[in-house]
Protein backbone atom coordinates (compact mmCIF):
# COMPACT_ATOMS: atom_id res chain seq x y z
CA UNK A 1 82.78 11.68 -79.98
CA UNK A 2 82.62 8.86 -76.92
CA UNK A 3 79.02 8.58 -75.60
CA UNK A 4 77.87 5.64 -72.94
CA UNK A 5 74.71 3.85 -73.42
CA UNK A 6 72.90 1.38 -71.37
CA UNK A 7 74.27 -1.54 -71.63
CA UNK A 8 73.20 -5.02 -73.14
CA UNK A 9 73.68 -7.42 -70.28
CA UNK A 10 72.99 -6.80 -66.69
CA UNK A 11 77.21 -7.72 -65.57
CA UNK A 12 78.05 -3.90 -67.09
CA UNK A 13 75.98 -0.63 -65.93
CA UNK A 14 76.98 1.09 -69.38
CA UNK A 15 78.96 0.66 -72.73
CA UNK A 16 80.90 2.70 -74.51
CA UNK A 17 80.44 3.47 -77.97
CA UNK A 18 82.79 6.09 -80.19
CA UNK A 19 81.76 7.64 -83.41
CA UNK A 20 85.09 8.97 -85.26
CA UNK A 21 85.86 10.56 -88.29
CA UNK A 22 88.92 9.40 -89.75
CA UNK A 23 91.79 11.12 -91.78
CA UNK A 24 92.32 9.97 -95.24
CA UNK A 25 95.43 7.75 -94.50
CA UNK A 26 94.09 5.99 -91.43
CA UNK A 27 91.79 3.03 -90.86
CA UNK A 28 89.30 2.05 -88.27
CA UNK A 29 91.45 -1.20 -87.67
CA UNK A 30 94.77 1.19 -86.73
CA UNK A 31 92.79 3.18 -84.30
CA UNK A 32 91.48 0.36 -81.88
CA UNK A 33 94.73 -0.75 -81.96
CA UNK A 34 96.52 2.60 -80.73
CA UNK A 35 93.40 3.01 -78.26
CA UNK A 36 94.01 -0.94 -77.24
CA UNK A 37 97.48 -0.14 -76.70
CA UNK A 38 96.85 3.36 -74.56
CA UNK A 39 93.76 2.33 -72.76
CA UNK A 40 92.68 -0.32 -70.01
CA UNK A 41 90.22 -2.80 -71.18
CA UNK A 42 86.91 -1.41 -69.34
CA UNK A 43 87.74 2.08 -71.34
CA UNK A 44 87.75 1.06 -74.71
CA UNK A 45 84.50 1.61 -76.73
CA UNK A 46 82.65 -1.24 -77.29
CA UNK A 47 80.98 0.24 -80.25
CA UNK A 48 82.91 1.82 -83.22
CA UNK A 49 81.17 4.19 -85.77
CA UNK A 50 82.82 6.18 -88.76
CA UNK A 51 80.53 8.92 -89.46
């Protein structure tokens, strides 16, 4: 799930923050990396959650 919140300093109008549930054989650190390499800077989440 991606949600946007408010954000934290008053340069950005919203953050984005993604709460994932991940599959036994992946980690947290593999999946910024594929969304790093897929996504421009201003769309990756700025907060990560495994839920």
């Amino acid at each position: 799930m991606v949600n946007d919140a408010p954000a934290r300093i008053p340069e950005r109008f919203e953050e984005i923050s993604a709460s994932v549930n991940l599959s036994k054989d992946a980690t947290l650190e593999e999946l910024k990396q594929a969304a790093t390499a897929h996504l421009a800077n201003w769309e990756l989440p700025r907060h990560w959650e495994v839920v």
